[in-house]
N, C-alpha and C. Protein backbone atom coordinates (compact mmCIF):
# COMPACT_ATOMS: atom_id res chain seq x y z
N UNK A 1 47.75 -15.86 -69.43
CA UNK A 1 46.48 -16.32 -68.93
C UNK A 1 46.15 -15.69 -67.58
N UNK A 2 47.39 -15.68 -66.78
CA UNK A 2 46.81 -14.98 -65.36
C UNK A 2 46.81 -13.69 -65.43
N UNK A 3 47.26 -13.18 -66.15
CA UNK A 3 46.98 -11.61 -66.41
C UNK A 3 45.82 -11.21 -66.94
N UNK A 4 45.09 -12.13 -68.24
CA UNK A 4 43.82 -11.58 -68.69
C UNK A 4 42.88 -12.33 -67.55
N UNK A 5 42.99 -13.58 -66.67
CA UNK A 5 42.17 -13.65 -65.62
C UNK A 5 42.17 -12.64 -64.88
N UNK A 6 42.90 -12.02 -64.56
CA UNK A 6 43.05 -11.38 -63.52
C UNK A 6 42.34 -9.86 -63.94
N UNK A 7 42.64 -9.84 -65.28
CA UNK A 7 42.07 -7.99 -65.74
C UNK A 7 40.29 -8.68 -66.01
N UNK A 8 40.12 -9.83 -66.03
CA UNK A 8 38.26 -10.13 -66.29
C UNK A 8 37.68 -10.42 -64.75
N UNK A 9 38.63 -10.63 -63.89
CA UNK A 9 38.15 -10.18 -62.06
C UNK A 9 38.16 -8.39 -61.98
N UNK A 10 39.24 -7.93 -62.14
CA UNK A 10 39.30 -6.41 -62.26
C UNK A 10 38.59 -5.48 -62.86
N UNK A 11 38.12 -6.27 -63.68
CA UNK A 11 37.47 -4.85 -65.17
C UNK A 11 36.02 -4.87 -64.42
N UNK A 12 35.58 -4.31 -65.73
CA UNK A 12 34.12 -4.01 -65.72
C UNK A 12 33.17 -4.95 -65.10
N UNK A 13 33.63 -6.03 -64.94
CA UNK A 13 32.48 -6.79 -64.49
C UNK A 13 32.64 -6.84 -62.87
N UNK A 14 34.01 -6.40 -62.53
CA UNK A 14 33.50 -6.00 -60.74
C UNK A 14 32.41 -5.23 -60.62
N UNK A 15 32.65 -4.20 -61.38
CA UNK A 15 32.04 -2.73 -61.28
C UNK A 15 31.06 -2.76 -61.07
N UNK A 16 30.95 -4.35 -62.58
CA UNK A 16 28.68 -4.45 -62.57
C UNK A 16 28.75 -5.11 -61.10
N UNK A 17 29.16 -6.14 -60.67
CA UNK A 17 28.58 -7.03 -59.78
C UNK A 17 28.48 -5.90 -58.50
N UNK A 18 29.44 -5.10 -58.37
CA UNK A 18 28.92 -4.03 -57.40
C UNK A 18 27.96 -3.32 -57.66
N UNK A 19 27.68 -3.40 -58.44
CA UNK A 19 26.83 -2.12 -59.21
C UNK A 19 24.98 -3.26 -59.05
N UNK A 20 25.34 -4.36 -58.78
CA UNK A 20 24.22 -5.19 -58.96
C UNK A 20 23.03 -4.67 -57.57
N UNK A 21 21.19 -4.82 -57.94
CA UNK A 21 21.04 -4.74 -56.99
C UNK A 21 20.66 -5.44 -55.24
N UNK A 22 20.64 -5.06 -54.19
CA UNK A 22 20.92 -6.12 -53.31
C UNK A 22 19.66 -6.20 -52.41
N UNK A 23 19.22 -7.01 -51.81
CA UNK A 23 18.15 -6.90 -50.89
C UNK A 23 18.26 -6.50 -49.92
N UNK A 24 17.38 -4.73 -49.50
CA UNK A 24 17.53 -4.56 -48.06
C UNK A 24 16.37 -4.59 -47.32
N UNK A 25 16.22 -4.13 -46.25
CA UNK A 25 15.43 -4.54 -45.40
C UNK A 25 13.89 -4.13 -45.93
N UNK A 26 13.68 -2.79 -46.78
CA UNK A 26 12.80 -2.41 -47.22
C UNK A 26 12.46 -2.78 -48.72
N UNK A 27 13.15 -3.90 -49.40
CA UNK A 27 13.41 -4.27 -50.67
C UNK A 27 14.49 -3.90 -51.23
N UNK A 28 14.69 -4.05 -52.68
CA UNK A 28 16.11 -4.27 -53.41
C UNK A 28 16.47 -2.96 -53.28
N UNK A 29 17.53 -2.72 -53.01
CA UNK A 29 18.56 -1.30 -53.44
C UNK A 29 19.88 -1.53 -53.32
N UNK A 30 20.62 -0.28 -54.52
CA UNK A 30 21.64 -0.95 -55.39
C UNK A 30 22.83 -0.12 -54.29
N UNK A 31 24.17 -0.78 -54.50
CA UNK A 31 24.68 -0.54 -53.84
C UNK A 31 25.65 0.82 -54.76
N UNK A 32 25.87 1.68 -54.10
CA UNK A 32 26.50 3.31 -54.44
C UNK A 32 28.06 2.21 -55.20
N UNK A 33 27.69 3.64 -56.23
CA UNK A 33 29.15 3.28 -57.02
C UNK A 33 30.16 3.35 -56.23
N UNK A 34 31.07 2.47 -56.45
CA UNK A 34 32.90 2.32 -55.91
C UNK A 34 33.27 3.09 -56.69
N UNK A 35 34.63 4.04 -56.43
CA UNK A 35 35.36 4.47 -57.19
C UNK A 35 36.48 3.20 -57.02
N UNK A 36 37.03 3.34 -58.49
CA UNK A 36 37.84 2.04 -59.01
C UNK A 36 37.65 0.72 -58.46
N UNK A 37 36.40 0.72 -58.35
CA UNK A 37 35.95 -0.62 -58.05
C UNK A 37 36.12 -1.18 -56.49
N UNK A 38 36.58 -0.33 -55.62
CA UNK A 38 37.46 -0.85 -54.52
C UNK A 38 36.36 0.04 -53.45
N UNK A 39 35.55 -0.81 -52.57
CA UNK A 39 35.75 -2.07 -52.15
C UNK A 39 35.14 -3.21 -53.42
N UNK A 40 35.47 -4.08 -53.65
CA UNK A 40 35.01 -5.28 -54.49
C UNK A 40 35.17 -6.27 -54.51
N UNK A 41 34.08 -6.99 -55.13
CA UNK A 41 33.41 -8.04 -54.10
C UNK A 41 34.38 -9.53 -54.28
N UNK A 42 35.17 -9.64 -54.99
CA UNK A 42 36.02 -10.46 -54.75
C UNK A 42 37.42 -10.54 -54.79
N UNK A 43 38.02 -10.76 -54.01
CA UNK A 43 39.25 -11.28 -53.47
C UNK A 43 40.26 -12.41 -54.02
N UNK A 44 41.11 -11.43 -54.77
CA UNK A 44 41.62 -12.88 -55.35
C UNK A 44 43.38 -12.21 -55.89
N UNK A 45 44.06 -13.25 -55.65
CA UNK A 45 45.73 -12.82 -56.20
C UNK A 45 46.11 -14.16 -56.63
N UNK A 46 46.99 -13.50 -57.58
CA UNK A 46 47.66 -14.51 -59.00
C UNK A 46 48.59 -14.71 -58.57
N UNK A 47 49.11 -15.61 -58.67
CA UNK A 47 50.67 -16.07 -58.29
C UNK A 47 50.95 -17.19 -59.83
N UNK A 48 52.46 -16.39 -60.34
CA UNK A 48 52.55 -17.29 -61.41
C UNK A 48 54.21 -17.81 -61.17
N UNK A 49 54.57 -18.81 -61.15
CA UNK A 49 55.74 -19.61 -61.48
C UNK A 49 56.15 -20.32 -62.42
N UNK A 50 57.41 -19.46 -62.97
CA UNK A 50 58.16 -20.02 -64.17
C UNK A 50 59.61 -20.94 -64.04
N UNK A 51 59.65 -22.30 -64.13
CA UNK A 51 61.20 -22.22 -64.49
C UNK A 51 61.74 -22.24 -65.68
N UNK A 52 62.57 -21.19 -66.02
CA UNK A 52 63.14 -20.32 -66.82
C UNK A 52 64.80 -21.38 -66.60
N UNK A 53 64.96 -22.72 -67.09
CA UNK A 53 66.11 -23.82 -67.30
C UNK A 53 67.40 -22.73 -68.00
N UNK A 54 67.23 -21.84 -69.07
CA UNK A 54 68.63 -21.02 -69.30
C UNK A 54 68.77 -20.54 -68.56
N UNK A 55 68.43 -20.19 -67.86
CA UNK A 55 69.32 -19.02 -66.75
C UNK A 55 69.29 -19.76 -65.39
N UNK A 56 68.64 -20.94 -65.40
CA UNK A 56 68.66 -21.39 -63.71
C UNK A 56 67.24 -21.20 -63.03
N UNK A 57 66.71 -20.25 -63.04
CA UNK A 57 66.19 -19.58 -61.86
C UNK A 57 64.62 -19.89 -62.34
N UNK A 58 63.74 -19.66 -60.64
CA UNK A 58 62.55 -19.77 -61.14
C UNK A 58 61.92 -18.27 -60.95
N UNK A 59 61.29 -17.91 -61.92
CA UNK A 59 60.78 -16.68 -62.06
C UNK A 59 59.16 -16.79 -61.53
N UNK A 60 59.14 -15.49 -60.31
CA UNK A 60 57.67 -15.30 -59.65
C UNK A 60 57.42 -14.51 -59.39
N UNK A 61 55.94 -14.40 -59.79
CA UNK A 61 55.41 -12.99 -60.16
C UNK A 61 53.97 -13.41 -59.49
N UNK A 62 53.58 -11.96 -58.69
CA UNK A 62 52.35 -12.59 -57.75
C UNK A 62 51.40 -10.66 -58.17
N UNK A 63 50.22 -11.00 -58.71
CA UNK A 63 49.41 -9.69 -58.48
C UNK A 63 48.20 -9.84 -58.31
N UNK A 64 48.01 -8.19 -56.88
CA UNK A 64 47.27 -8.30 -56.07
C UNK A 64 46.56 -7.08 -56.36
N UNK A 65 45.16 -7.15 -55.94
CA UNK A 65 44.40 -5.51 -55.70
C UNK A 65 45.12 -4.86 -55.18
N UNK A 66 45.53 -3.83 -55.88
CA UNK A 66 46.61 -2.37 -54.69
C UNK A 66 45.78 -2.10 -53.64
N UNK A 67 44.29 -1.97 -53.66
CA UNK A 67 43.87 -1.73 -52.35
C UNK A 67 43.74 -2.19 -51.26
N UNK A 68 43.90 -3.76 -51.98
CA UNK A 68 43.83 -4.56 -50.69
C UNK A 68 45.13 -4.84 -49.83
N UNK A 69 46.11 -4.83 -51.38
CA UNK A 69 47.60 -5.36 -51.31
C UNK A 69 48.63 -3.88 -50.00
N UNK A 70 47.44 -2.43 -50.24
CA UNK A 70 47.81 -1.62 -49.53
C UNK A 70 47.36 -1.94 -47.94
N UNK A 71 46.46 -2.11 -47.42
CA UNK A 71 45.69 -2.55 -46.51
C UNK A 71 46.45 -3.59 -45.75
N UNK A 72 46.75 -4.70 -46.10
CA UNK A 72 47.64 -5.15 -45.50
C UNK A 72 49.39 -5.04 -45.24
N UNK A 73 49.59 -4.10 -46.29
CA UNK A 73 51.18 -3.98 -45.60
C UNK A 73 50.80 -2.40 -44.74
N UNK A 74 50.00 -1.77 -44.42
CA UNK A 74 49.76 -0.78 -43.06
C UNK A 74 49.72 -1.66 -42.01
N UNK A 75 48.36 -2.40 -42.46
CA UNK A 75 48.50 -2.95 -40.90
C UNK A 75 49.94 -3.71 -40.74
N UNK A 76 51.11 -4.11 -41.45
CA UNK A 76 51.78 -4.98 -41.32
C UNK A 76 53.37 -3.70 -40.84
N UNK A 77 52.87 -2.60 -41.33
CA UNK A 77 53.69 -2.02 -40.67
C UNK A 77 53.69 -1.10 -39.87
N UNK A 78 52.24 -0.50 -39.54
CA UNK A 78 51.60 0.64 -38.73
C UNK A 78 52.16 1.83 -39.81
N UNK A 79 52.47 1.98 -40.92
CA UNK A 79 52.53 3.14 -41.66
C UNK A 79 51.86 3.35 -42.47
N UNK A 80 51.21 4.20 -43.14
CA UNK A 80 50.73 4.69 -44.66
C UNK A 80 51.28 4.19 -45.84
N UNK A 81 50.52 3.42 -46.19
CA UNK A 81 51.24 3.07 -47.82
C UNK A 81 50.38 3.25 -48.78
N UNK A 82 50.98 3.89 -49.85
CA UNK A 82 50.39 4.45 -51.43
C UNK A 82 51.24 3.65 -52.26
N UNK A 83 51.27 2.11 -52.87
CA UNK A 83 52.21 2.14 -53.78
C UNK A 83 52.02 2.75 -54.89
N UNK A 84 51.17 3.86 -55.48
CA UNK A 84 50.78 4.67 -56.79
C UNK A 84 52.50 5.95 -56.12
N UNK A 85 52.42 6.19 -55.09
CA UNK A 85 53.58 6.82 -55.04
C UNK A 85 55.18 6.81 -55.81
N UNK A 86 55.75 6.94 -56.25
CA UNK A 86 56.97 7.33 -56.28
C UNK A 86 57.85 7.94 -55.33
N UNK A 87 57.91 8.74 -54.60
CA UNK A 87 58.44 9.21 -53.78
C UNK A 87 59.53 8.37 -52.75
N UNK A 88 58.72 7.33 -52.46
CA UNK A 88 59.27 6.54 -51.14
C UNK A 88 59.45 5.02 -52.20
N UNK A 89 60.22 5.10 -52.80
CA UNK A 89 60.34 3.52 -53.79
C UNK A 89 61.32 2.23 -53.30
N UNK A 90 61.47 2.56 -52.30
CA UNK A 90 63.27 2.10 -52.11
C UNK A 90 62.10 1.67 -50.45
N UNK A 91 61.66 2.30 -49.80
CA UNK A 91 60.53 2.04 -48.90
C UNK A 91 59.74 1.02 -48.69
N UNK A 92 59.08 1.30 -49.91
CA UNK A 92 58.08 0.86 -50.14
C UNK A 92 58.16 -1.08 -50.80
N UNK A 93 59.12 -0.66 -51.82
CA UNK A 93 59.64 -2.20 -52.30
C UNK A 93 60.08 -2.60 -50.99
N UNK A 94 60.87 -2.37 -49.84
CA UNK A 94 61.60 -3.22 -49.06
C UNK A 94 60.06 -4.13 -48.14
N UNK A 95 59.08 -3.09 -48.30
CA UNK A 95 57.43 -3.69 -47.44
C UNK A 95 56.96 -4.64 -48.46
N UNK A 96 57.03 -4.64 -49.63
CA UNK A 96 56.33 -5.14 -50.55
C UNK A 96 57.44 -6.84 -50.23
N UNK A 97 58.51 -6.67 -50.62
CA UNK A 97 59.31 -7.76 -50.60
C UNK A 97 59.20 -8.59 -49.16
N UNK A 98 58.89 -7.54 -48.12
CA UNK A 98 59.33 -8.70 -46.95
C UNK A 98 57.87 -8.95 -46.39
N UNK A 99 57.11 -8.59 -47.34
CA UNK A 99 55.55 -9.25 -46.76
C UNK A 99 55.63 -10.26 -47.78
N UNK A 100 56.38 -10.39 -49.16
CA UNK A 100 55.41 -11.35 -50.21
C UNK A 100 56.73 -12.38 -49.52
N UNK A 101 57.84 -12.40 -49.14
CA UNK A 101 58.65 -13.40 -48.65
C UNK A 101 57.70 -14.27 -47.30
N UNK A 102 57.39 -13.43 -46.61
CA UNK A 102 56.72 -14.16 -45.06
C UNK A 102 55.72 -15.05 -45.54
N UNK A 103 54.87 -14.82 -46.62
CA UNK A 103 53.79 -15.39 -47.27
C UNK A 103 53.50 -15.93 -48.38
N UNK A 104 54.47 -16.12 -48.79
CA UNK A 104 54.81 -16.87 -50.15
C UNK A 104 55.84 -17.54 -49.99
N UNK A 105 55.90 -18.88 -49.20
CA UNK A 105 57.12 -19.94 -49.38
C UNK A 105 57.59 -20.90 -50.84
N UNK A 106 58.53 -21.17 -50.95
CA UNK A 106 58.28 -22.45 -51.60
C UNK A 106 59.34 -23.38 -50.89
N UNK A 107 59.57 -24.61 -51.84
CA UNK A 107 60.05 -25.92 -51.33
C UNK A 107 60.55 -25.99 -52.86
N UNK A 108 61.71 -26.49 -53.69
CA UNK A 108 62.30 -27.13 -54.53
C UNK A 108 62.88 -28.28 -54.48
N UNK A 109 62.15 -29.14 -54.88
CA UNK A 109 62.09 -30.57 -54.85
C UNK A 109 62.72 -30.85 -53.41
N UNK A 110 62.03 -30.49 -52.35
CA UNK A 110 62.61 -30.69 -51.16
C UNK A 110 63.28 -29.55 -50.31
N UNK A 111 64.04 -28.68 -50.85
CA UNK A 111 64.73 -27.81 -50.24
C UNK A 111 64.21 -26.42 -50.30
N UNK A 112 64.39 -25.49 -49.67
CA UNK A 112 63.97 -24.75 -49.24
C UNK A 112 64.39 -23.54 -50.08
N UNK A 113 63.59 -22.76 -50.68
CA UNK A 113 64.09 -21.94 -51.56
C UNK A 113 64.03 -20.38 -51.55
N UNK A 114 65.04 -19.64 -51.91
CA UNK A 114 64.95 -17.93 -51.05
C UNK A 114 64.91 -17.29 -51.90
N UNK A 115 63.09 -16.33 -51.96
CA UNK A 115 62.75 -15.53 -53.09
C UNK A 115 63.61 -14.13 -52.47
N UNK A 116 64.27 -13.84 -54.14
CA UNK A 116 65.32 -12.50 -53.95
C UNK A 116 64.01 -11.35 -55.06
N UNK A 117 63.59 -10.44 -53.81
CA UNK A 117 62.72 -9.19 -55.20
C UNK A 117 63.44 -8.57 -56.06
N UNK A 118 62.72 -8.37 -57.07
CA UNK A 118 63.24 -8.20 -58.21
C UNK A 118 62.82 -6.81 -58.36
N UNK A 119 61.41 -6.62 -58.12
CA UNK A 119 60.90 -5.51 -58.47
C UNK A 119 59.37 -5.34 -58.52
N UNK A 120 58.90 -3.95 -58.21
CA UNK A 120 56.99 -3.79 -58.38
C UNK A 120 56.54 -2.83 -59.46
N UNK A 121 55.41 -3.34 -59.75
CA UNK A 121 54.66 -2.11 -60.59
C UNK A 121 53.24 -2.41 -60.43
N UNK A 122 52.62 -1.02 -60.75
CA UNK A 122 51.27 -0.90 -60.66
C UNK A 122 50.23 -1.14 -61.84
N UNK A 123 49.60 -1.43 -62.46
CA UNK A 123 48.98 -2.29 -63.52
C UNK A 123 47.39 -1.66 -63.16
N UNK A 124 46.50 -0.80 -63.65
CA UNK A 124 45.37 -1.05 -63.51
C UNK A 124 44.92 -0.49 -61.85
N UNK A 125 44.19 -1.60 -61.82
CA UNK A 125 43.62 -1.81 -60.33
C UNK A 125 44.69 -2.84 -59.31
N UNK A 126 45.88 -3.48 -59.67
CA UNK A 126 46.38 -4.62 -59.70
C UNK A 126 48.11 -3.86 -59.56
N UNK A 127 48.56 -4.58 -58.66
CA UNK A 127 50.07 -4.42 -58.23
C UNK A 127 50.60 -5.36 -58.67
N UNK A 128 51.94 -5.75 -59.36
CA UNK A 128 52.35 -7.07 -59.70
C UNK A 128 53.89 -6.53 -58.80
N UNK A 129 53.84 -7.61 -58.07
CA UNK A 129 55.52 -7.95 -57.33
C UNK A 129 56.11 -9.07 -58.18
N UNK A 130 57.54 -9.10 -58.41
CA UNK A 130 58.25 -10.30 -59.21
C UNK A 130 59.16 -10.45 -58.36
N UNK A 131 59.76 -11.32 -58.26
CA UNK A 131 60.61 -12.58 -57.60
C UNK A 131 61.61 -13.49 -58.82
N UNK A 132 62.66 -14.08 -58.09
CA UNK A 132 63.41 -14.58 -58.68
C UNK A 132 63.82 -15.79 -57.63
N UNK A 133 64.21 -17.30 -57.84
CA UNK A 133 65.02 -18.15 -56.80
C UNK A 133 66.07 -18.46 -57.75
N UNK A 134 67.27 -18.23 -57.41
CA UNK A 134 68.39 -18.59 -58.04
C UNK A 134 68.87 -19.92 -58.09
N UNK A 135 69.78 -20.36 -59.60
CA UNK A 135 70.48 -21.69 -59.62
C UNK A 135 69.58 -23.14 -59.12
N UNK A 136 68.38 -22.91 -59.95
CA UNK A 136 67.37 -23.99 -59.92
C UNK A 136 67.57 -24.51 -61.64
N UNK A 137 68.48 -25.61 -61.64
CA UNK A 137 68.60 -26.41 -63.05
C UNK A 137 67.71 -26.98 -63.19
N UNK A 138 66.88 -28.29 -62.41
CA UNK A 138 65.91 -29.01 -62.87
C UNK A 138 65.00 -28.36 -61.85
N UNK A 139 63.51 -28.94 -62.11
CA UNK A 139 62.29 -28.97 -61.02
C UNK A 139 61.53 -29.97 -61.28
N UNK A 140 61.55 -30.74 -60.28
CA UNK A 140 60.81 -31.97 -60.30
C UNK A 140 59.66 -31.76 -59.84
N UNK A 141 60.01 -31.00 -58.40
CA UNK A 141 58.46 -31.01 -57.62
C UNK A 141 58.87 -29.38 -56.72
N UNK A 142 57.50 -28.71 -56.66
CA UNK A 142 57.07 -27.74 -55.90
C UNK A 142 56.38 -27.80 -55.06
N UNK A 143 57.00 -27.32 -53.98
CA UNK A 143 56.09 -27.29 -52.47
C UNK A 143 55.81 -25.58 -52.32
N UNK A 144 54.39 -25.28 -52.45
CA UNK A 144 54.40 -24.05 -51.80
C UNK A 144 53.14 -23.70 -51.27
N UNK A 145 54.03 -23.00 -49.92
CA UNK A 145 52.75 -22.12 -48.90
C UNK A 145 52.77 -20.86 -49.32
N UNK A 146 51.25 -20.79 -49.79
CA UNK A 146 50.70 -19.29 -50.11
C UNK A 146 49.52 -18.95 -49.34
N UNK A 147 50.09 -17.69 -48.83
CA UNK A 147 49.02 -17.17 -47.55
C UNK A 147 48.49 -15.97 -47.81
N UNK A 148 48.85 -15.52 -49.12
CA UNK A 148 49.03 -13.80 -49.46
C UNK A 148 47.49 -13.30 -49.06
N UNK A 149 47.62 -12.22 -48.29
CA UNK A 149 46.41 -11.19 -48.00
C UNK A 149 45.32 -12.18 -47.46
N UNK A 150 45.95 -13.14 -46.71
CA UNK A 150 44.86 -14.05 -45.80
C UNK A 150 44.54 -13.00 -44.42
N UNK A 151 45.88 -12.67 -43.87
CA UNK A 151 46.07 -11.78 -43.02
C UNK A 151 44.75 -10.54 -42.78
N UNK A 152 43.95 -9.93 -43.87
CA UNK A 152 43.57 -9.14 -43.80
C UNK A 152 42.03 -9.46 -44.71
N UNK A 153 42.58 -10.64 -45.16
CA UNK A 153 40.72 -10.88 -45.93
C UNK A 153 40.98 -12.42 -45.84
N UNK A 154 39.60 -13.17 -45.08
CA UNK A 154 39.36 -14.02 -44.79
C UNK A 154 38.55 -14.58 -46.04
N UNK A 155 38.20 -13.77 -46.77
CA UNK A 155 37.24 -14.73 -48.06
C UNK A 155 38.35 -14.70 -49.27
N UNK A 156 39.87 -14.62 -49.45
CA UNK A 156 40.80 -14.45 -49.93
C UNK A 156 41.08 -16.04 -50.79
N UNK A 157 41.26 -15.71 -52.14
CA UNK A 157 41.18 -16.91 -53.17
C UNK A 157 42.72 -16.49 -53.36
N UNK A 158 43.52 -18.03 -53.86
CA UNK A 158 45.08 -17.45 -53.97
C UNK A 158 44.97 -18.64 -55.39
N UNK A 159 44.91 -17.71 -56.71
CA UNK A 159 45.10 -18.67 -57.59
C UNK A 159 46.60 -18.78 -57.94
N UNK A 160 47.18 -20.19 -58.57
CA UNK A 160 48.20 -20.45 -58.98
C UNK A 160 48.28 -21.20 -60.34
N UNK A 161 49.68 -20.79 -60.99
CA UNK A 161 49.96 -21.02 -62.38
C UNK A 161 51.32 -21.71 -62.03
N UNK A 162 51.90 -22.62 -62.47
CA UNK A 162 53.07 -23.00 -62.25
C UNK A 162 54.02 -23.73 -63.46
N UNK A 163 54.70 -23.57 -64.29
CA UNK A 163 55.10 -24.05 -65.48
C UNK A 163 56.77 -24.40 -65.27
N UNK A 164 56.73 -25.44 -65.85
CA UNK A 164 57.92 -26.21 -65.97
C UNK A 164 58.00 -27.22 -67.17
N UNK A 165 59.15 -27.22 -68.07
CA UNK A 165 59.73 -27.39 -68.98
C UNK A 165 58.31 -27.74 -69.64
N UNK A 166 57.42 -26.56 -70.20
CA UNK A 166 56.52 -26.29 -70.82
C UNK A 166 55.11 -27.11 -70.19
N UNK A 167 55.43 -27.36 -69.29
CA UNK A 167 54.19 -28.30 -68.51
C UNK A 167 53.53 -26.72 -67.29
N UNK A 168 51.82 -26.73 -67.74
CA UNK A 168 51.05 -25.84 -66.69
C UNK A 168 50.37 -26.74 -65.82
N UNK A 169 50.92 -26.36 -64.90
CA UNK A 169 49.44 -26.75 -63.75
C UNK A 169 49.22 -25.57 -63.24
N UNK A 170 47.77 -25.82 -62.47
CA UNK A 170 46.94 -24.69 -62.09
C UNK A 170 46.26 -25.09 -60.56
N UNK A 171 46.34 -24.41 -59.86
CA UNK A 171 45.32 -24.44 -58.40
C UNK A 171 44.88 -23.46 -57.58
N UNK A 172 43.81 -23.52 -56.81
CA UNK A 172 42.97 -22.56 -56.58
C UNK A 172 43.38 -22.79 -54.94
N UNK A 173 43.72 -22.00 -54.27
CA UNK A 173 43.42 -21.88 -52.46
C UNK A 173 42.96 -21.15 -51.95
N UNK A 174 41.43 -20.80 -50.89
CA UNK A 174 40.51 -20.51 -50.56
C UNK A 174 41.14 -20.52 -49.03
N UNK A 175 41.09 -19.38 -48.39
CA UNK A 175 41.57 -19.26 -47.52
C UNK A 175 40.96 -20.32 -46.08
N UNK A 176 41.14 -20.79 -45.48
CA UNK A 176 42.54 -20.74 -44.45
C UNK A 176 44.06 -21.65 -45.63
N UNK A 177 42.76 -22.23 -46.38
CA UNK A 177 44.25 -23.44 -47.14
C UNK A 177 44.93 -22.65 -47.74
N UNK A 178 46.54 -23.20 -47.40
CA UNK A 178 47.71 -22.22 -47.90
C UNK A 178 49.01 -23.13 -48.68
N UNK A 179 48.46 -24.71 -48.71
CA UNK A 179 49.52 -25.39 -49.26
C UNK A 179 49.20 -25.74 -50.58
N UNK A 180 50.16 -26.27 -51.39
CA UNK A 180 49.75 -26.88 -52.67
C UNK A 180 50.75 -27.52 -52.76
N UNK A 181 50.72 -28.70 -53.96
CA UNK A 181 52.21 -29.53 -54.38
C UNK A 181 52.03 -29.82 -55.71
N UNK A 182 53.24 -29.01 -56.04
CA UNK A 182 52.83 -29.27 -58.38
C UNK A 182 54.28 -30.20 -58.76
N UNK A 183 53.95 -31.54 -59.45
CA UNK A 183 55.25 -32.18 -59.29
C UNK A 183 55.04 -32.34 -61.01
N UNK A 184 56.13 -32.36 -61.62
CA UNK A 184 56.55 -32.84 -63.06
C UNK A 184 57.21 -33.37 -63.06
């Protein structure tokens, strides 16, 4: 579900809504094509949480516009970042991991829980980072602060998916709000 949400924010219908026309000072005119859609007009990253009871662990997976998702780890590190690169992978994951850690907390039923990266890829228009928290048997309740790409876009939507022993909940945070609480 958060993947085809996320490719019906991405696809073609950014393109149109950029592509829509706008009122200027002398009447309507349309705004010049984006290449790959970027800049576009809305702001938004998926964050999905699984607990995955055979193996323990809760599985998290968060994807963001690469352009935007690029934008803020420069400014976050004063360097150039391309994650379409290869070159610098070992680099680049260590920026990707220790920005989605600073800004993506959680809480397990109380305690405090330490996302280990797993790994990135590029998708589209869309970067997906995954995460793992180890030796989580039950989940009663989730506490989590999500701040992702608040830092750098103030009109920044942080949707969430959260599933446990086949139970979804869903919530929306609109930036400055960065908390949520999903209890089963």
């Amino acid at each position: 579900m958060a993947a085809s949400l996320f490719k019906w924010f991405t696809g073609p219908i950014l393109c149109a809504v950029s592509a829509l026309p706008l009122l200027g000072a002398s009447g309507p005119v349309t705004a010049p094509a984006a290449s790959a859609c970027a800049p576009h007009p809305l702001y938004i990253t998926v964050t999905e949480i699984n607990h995955n009871p055979k193996d323990r662990i809760l599985e998290v997976s968060c994807k963001m516009f690469t352009n935007d998702f690029e934008s803020v780890l420069e400014k976050a590190s004063g360097a150039r970042v391309d994650l379409s690169a290869t070159r610098d992978t070992s680099a680049t994951n260590k920026l990707i991991g220790t920005y989605v850690e600073r800004h993506l907390r959680l809480r397990v039923d109380g305690k405090a829980a330490a996302l280990q990266f797993v790994g990135s890829e590029k998708e589209e228009d869309g970067t997906w980072s995954y995460f793992q928290v180890n030796d989580v048997a039950a989940v009663k309740r989730i506490d989590v602060t999500n701040d992702l790409l608040y830092d750098g876009f103030p009109q920044e939507i942080n949707i969430m998916h959260v599933t446990v022993g086949g139970h979804r909940q869903s919530t929306r945070l609109d930036c400055p709000a960065a908390t949520a609480t999903f209890q089963f």
